[in-house]
Protein backbone atom coordinates (compact mmCIF):
# COMPACT_ATOMS: atom_id res chain seq x y z
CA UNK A 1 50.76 26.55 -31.51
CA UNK A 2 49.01 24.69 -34.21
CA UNK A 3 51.23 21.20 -33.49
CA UNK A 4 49.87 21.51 -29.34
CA UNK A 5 46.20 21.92 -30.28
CA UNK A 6 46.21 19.17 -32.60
CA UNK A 7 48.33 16.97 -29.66
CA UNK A 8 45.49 17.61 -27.42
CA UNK A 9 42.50 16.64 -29.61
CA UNK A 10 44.32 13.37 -30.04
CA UNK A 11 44.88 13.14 -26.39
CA UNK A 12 40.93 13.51 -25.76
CA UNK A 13 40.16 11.54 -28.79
CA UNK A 14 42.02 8.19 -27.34
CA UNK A 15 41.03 8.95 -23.87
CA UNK A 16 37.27 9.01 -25.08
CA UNK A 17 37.38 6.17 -27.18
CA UNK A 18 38.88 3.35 -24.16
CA UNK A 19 35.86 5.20 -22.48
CA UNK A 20 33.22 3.93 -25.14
CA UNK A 21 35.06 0.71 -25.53
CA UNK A 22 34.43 -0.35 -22.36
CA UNK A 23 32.72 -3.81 -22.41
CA UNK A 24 29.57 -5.41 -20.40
CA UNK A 25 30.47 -8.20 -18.10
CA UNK A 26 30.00 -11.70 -19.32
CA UNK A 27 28.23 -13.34 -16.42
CA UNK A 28 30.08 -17.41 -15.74
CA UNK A 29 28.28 -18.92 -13.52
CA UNK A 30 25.94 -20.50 -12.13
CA UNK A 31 24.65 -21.04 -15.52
CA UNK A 32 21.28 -19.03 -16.34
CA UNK A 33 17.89 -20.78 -15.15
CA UNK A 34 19.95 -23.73 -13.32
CA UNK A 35 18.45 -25.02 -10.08
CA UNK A 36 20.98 -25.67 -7.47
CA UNK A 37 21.03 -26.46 -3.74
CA UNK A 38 22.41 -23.51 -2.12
CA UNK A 39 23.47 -20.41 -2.03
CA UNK A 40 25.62 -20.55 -4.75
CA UNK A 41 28.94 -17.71 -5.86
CA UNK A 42 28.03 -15.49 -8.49
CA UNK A 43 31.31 -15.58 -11.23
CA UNK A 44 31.93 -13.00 -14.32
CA UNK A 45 34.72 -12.25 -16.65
CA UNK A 46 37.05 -9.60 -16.33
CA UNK A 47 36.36 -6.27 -18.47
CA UNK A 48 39.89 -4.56 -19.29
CA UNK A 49 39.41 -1.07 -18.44
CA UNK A 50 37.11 -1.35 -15.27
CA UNK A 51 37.59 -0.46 -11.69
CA UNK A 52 35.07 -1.55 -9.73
CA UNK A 53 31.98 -3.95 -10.24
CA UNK A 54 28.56 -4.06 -8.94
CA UNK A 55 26.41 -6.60 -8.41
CA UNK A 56 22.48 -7.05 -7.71
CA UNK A 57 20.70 -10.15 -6.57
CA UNK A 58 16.65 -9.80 -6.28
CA UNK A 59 14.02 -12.26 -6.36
CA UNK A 60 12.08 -10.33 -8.97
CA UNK A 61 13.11 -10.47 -12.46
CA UNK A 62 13.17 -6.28 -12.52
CA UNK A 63 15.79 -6.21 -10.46
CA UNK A 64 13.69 -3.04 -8.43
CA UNK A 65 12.46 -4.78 -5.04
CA UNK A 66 12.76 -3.51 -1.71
CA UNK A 67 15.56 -6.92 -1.42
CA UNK A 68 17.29 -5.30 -4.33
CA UNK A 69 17.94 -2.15 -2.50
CA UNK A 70 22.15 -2.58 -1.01
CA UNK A 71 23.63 -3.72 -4.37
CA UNK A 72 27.33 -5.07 -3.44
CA UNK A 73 30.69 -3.57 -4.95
CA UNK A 74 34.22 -5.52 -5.24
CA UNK A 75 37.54 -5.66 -7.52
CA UNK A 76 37.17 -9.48 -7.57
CA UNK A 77 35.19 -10.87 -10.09
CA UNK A 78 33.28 -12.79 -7.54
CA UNK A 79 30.53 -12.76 -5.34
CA UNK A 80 28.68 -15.04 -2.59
CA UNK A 81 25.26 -13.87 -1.39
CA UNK A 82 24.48 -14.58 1.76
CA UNK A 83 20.74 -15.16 3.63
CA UNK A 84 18.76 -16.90 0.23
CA UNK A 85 15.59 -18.50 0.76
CA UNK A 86 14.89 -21.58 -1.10
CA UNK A 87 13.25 -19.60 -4.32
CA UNK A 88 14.09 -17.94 -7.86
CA UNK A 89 16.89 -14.92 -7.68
CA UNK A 90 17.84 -12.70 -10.85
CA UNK A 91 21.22 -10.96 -10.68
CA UNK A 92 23.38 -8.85 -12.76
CA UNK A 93 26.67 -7.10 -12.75
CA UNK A 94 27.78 -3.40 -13.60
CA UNK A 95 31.71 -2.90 -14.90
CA UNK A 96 32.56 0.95 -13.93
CA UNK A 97 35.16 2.77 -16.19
CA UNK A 98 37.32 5.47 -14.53
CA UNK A 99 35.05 8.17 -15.65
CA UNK A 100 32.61 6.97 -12.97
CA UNK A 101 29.82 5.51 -15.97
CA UNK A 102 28.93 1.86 -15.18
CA UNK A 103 27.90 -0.38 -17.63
CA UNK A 104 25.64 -3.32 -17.39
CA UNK A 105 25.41 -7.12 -18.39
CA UNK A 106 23.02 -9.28 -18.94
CA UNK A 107 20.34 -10.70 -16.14
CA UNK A 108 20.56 -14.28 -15.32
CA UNK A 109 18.19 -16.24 -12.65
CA UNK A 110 18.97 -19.59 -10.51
CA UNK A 111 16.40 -21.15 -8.62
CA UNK A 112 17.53 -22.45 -4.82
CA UNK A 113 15.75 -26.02 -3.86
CA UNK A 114 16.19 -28.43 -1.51
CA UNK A 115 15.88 -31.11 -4.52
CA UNK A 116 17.66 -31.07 -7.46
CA UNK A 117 16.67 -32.00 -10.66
CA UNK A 118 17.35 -36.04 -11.46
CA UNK A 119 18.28 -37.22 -15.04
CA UNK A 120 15.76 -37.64 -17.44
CA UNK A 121 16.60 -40.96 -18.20
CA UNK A 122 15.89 -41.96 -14.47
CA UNK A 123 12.48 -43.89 -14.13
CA UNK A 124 11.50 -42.82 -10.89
CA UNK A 125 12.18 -38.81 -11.90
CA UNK A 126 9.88 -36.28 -10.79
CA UNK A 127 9.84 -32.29 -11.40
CA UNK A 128 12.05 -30.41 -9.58
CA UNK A 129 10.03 -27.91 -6.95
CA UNK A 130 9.61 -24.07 -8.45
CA UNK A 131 9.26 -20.88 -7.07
CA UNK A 132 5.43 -21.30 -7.26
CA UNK A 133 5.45 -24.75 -5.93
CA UNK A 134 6.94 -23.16 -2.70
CA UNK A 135 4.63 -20.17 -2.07
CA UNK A 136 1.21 -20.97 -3.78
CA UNK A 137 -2.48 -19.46 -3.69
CA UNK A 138 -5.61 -20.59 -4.55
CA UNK A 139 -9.31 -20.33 -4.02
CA UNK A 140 -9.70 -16.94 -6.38
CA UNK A 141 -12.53 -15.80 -7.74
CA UNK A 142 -12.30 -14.81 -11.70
CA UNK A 143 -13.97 -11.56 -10.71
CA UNK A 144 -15.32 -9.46 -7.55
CA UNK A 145 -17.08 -6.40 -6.55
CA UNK A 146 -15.05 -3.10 -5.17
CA UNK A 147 -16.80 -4.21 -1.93
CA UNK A 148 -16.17 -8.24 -1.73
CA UNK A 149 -13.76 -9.97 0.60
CA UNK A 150 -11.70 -12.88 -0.70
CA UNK A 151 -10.64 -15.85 1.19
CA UNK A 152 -7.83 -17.07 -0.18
CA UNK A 153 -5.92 -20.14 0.28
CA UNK A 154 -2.45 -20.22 0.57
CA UNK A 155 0.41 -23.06 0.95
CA UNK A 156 4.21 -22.65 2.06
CA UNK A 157 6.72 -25.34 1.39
CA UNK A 158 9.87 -24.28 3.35
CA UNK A 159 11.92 -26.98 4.01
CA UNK A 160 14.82 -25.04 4.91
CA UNK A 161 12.47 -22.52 7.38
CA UNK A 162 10.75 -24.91 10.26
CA UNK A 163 9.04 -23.22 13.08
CA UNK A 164 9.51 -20.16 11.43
CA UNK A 165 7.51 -16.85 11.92
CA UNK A 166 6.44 -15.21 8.66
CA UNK A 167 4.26 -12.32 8.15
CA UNK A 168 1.82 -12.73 4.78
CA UNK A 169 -0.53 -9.62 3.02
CA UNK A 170 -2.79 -9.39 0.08
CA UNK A 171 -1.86 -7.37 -2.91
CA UNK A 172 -4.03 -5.54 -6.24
CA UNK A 173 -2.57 -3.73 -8.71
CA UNK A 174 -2.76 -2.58 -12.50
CA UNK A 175 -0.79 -5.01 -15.40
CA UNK A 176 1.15 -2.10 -16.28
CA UNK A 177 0.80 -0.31 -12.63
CA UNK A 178 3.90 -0.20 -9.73
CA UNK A 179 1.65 0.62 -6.96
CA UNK A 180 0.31 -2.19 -4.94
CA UNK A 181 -2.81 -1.39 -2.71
CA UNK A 182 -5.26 -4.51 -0.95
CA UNK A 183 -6.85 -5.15 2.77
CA UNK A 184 -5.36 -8.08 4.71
CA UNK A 185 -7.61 -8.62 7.53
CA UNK A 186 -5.21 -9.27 11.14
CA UNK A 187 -7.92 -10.05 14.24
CA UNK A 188 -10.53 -8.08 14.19
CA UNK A 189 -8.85 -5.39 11.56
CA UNK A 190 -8.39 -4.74 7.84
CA UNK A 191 -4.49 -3.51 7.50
CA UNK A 192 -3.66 -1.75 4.47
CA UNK A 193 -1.10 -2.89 1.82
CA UNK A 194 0.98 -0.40 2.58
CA UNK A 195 1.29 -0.37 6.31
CA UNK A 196 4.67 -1.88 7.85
CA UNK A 197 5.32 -5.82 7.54
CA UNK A 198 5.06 -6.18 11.56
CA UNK A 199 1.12 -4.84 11.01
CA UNK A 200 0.61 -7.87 8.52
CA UNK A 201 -0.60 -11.54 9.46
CA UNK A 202 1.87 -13.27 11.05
CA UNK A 203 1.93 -17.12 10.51
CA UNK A 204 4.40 -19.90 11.83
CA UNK A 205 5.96 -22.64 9.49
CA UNK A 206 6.03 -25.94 10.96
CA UNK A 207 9.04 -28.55 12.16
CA UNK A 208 8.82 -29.24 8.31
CA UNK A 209 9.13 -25.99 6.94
CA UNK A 210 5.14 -26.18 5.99
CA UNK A 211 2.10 -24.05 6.47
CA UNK A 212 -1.24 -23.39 5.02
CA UNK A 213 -4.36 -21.57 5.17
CA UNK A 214 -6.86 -18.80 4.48
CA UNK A 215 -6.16 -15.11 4.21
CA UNK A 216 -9.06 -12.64 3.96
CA UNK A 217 -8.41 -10.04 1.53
CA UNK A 218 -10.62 -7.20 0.34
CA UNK A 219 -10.07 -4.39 -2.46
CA UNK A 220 -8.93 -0.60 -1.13
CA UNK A 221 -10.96 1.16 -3.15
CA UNK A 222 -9.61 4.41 -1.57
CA UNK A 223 -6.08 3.45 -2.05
CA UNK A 224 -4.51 6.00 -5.33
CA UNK A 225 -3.26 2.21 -6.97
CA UNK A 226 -7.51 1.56 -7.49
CA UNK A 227 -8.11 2.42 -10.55
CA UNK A 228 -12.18 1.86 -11.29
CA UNK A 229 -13.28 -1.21 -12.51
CA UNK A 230 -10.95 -3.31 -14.91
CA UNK A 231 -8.65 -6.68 -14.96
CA UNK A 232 -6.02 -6.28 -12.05
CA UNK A 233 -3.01 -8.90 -10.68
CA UNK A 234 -3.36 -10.15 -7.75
CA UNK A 235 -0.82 -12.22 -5.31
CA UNK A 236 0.17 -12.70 -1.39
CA UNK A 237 3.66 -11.18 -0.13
CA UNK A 238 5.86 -12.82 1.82
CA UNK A 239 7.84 -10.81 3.99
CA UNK A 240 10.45 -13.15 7.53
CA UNK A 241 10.95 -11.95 10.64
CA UNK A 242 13.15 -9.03 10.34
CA UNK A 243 11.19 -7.81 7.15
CA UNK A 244 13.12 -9.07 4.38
CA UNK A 245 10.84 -8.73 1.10
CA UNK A 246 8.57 -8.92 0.28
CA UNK A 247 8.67 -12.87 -1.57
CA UNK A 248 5.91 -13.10 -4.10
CA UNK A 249 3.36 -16.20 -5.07
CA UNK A 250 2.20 -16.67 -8.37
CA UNK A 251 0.24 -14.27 -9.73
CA UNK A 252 -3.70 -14.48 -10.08
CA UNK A 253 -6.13 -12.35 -12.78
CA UNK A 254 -9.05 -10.72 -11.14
CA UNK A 255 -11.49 -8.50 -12.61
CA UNK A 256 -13.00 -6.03 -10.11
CA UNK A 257 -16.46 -4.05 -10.49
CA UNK A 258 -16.55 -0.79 -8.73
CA UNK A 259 -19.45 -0.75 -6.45
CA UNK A 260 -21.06 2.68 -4.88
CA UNK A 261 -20.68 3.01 -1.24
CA UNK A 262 -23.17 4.71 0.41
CA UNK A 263 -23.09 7.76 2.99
CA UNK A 264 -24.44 5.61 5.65
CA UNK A 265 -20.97 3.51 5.42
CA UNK A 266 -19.00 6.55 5.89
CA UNK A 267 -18.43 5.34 9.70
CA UNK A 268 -16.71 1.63 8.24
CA UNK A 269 -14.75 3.83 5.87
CA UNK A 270 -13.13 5.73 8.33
CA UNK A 271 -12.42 2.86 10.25
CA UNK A 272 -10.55 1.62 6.88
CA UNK A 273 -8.59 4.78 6.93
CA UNK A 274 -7.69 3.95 10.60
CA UNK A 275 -7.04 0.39 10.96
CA UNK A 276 -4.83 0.95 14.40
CA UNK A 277 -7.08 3.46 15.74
CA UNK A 278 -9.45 2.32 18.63
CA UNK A 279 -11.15 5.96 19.21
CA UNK A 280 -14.68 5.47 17.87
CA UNK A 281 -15.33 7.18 14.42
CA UNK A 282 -17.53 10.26 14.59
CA UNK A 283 -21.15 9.63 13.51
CA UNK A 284 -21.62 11.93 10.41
CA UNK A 285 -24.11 15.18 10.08
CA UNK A 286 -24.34 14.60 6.33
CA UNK A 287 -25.37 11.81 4.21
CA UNK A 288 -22.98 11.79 1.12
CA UNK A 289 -22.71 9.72 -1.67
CA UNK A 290 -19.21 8.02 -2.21
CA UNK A 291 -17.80 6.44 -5.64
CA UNK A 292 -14.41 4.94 -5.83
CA UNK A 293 -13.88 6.91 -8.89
CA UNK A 294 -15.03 10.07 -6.37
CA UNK A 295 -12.47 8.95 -3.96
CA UNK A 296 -9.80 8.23 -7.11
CA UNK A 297 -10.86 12.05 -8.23
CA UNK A 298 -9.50 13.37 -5.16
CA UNK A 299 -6.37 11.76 -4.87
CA UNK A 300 -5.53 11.86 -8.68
CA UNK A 301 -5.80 14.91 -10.30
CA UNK A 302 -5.52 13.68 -14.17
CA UNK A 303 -8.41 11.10 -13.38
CA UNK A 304 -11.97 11.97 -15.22
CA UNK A 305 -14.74 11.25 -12.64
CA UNK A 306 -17.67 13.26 -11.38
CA UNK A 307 -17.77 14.96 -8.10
CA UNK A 308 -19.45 13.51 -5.25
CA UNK A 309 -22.97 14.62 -4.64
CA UNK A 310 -23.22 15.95 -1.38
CA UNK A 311 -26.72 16.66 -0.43
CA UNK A 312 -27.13 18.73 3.27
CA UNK A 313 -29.72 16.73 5.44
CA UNK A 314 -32.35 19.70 6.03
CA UNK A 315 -32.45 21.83 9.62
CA UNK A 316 -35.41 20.41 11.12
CA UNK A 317 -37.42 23.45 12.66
CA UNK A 318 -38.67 23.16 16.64
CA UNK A 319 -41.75 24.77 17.76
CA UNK A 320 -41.59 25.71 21.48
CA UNK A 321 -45.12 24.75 23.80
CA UNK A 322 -45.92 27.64 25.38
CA UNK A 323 -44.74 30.72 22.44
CA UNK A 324 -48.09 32.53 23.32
CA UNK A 325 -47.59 32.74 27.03
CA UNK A 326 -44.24 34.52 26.06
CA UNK A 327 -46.51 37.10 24.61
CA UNK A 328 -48.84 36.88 27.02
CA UNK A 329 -46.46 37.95 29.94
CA UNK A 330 -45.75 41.17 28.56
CA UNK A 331 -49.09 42.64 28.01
CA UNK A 332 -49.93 41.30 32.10
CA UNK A 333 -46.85 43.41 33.27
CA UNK A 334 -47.98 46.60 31.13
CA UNK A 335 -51.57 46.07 32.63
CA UNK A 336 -50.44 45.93 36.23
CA UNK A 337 -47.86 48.61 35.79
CA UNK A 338 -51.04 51.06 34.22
CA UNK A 339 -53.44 49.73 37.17
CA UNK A 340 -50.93 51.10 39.78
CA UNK A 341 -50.74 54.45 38.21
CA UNK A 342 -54.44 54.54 38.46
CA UNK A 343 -54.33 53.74 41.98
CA UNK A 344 -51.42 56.50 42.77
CA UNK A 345 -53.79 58.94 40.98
CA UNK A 346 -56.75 58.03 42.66
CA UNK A 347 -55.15 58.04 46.13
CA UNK A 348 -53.76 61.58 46.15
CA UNK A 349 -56.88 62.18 44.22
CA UNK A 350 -59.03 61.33 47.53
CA UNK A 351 -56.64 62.58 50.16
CA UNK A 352 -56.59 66.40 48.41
CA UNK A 353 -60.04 66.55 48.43
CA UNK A 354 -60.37 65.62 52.65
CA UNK A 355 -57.42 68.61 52.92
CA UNK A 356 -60.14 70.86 51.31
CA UNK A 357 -63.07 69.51 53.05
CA UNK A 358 -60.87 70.50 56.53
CA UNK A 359 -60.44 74.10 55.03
CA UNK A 360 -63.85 74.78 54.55
C-alpha cells in the first residue's frame, strides 16, 4: 500500500514538473524594430512540450486594441498576417502546454514602408518614413479651456492607400487613463468619441495615397474619461472603410482648464448628448448651474465634487382685472333676489286688503 502511494506522488511530481518547464517562444524573425516592405511572416522556435501556439499582431505596443481582438492559433511555427497598412505592428506568441496554461514570449515590433532604409555609407541617404511621418498632427495648443474648440491639422502619407476613404476622430484622455472621450465635429454636428467609426469624419486619400487638413475638436466635458482640469494626451484615430482600428498619430500634451457652464447653455448641452437627434431640445423651466466636476460627480461615484446648485426660478403671481366685479356680482343677485320677495309680499299684501274692502 505504502510502495503505490509513493508511485503516485512520483507520477504527479514528473507530470508537474514538464508542466513548469515549459519554455517561452523565442521569436526569429523579422528581427525586432526592422523596417521592411511588406507584410512580412512572423517565425519562432519550437518549445518541446507545446501544443498549440498563439499569436497577436496590433499596432499598439500593449498589444490591447480593438485590431488586437482575433489572435490566430496554429501547430506551425509560422505565421503571415494578412491586410497591414504601411505603419508600426507589435506581435507576440503564446506556447500552450497540455494542461491548457499558455505561456508568453517576448514583444517585438516591425515597421511596414514603402522605402526602406539605404546604407549609411550612401551619400544621397535619407531617413526612412515612421509611423508618425505617415499619420501626423499639428496646430495644438499647449493648453485650452473645458469649453475651446481645436482646429487641428492633420497629414496622411499613404502610398499604398490612393483614393481611399478613411474616417478620422479626435481623442482626450488621462496619462495613466484607458478611456478615450473628445468631440469631432462632422457637418453641422459634434460626434462623440465614442460613437461608431461610420459617425466620424470621413476623408478621401488621393491618387498618391495623400491627404491633409483641419479637424475641429472640442473637450467632452460630460464624458466619465474628463477628469477636471489637469495635463491630458491627445491624438486623431484612424479608423478604413470597414472599421479596422483605430490607427493612432503621434501623441500631443494638452493641459485643459475646466470652465463653468452656465444654465442658460443647458439647451447646447443636450444637443451634445444628442448629436444624431434632429427633435429640438426642450427649453428649460430652471436655470441651473453646471460644473464638469458636477457632471463627473454624477457619473463617478468615488469623485469629490460639490453638488450642483439648483436654484427654482420663482412662480410669478398674476393679478386678474376685474377681481372686484367677481364680488360685486354676488351681492347684485342677493339684492334682486330680496327685492322680489318684497314685491311678492307687497302684492298679496294689496290684493287681501281689496278682498276685505268687497266684504264690507
Amino acid at each position: 500500500m505504502l510502495l503505490a502511494l509513493l508511485l503516485i506522488v512520483i507520477i504527479f511530481l514528473t507530470k508537474t514538473s514538464s508542466l513548469l518547464a515549459l519554455d517561452s517562444p523565442v521569436l526569429i524573425s523579422p528581427s525586432n524594430g526592422v523596417t521592411i516592405s511588406s507584410a512580412p511572416t512572423l517565425t519562432w522556435q519550437s518549445v518541446t512540450g507545446s501544443t498549440q501556439y498563439k499569436i497577436i499582431v496590433d499596432d499598439e505596443p500593449s498589444i490591447t486594441s480593438p485590431y488586437a481582438k482575433d489572435p490566430y492559433y496554429t501547430t506551425n511555427t509560422q505565421y503571415s498576417p494578412q491586410s497591414l497598412l504601411q505603419q508600426t505592428y507589435y506581435w507576440k506568441v503564446a506556447a500552450k502546454d497540455s494542461a491548457t496554461d499558455w505561456q508568453w514570449g517576448s514583444t517585438w515590433s516591425f515597421t511596414i514602408s514603402s522605402t526602406t532604409p539605404t546604407s549609411s555609407t550612401s551619400p544621397t541617404s535619407s531617413p526612412s518614413p515612421t509611423t508618425s511621418s505617415s499619420f501626423t498632427i499639428s496646430n495644438i495648443p499647449s493648453q485650452i479651456n473645458s469649453d475651446q474648440t481645436m482646429n487641428v491639422t492633420v497629414s496622411l502619407s499613404l502610398h499604398g492607400n490612393p483614393n481611399t476613404l478613411f474616417y478620422l476622430k479626435g481623442a482626450f484622455k488621462k496619462t495613466e487613463a484607458a478611456n478615450y472621450f473628445g468631440l469631432t465635429k462632422v457637418g453641422p454636428a459634434w460626434v462623440k468619441n465614442g460613437s461608431s467609426y461610420s459617425d466620424q469624419l470621413s476623408i478621401t486619400t488621393n491618387s498618391s495615397g495623400a491627404w491633409s487638413g483641419n479637424l475641429e475638436v472640442e473637450v467632452d466635458p460630460f464624458d466619465s474619461g474628463y477628469q477636471g482640469s489637469g495635463d491630458y494626451i491627445f491624438k486623431i484615430g484612424r479608423y478604413t472603410n470597414n472599421g479596422s482600428g483605430p490607427t493612432w498619430s503621434n501623441e500631443v500634451s494638452v493641459k485643459i482648464t475646466a470652465k463653468e457652464v452656465s444654465g442658460g447653455d443647458l439647451d447646447e448641452i443636450n444637443s451634445i448628448f444628442h448629436k444624431t437627434s434632429t427633435k429640438e431640445s426642450p427649453v428649460p423651466t430652471k436655470k441651473t448651474s453646471v460644473t464638469s466636476s458636477n457632471y463627473e460627480a454624477k457619473e463617478n461615484p468615488a469623485a469629490s465634487v460639490a453638488a450642483a446648485n439648483i436654484s427654482p426660478t420663482p412662480t410669478p403671481t398674476f393679478k386678474v382685472a376685474g377681481e372686484k366685479q367677481s364680488i360685486v356680482l354676488p351681492l347684485l343677485g342677493a339684492g334682486l333676489i330680496f327685492a322680489g320677495k318684497i314685491s311678492i309680499i307687497f302684492i298679496y299684501l294689496h290684493s287681501k286688503k281689496i278682498d276685505d274692502n268687497l266684504y264690507y
